[in-house]
C-alpha atoms as a PDB file:
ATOM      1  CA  UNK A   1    -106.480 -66.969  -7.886  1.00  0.00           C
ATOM      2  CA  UNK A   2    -106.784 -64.465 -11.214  1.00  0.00           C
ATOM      3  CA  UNK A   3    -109.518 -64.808 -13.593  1.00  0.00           C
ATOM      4  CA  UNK A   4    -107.588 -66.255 -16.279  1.00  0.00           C
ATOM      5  CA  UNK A   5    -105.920 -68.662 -14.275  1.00  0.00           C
ATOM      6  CA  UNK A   6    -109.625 -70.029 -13.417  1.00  0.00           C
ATOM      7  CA  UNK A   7    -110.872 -69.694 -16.848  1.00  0.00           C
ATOM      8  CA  UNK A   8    -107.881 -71.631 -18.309  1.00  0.00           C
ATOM      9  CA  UNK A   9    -108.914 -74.362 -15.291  1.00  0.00           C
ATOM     10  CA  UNK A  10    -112.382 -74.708 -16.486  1.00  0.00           C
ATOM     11  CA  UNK A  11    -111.409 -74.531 -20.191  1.00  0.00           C
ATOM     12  CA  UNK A  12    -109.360 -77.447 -19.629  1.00  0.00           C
ATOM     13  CA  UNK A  13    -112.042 -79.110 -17.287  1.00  0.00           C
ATOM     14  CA  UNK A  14    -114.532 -78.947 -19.978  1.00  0.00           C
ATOM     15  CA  UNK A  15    -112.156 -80.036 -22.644  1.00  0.00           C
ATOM     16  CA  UNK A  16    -111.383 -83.096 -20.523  1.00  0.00           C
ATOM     17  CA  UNK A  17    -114.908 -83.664 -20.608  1.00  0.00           C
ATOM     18  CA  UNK A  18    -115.051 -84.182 -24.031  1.00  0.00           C
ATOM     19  CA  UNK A  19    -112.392 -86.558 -24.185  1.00  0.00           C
ATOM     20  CA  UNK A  20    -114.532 -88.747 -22.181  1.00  0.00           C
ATOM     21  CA  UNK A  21    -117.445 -87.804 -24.583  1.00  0.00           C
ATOM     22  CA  UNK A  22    -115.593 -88.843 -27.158  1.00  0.00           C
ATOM     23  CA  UNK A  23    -113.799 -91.692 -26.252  1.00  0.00           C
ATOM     24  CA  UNK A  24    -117.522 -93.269 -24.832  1.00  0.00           C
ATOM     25  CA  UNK A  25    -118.585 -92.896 -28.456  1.00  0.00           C
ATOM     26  CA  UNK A  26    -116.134 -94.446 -30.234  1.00  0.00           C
ATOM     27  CA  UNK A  27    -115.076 -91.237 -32.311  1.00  0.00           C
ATOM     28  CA  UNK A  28    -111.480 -91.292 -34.010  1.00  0.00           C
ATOM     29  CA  UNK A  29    -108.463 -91.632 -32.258  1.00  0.00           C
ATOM     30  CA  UNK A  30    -107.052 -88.475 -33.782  1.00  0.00           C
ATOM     31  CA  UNK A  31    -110.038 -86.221 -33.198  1.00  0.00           C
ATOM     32  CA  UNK A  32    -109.416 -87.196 -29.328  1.00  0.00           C
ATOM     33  CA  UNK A  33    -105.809 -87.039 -29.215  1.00  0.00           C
ATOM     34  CA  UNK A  34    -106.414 -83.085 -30.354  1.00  0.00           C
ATOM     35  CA  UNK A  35    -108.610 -82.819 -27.796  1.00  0.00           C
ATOM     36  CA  UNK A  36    -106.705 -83.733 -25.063  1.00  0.00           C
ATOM     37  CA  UNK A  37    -103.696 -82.076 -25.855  1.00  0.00           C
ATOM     38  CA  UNK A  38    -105.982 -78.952 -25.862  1.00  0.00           C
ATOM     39  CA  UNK A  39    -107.000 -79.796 -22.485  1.00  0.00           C
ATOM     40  CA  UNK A  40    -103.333 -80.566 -20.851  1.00  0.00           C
ATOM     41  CA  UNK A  41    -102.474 -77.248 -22.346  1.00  0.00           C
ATOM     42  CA  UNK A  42    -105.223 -74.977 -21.203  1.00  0.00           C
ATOM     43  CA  UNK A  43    -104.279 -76.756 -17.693  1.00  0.00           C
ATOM     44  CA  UNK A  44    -101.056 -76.553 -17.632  1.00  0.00           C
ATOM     45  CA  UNK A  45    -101.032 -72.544 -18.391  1.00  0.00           C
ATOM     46  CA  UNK A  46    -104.052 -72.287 -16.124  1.00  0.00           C
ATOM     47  CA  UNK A  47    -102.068 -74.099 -12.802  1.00  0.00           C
ATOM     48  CA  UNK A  48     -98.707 -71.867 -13.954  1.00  0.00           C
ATOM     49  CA  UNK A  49    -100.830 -68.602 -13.701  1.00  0.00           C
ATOM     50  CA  UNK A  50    -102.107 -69.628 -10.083  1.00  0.00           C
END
């Protein structure tokens, strides 16, 4: 596995995170939305690196 393949893992990981975060305090929808699609993306490239 490369190094940017993992960092792009745990990128979206931590991202996901704060989705949860989020969501648990009630923020606004669109601040979340963002969020996640940051973490799908940062996923996605990481698992088509590996």
């Amino acid at each position: 596995m490369s190094t940017a393949a993992t960092l792009l893992i745990l990128l979206g990981l931590f991202l996901l995170g704060g989705v949860y975060s989020f969501w648990k305090q009630k923020m606004p929808k669109s601040v979340i939305v963002v969020l996640a699609a940051g973490a799908v993306m940062s996923l996605a490239a990481g698992l088509l690196r590996l």
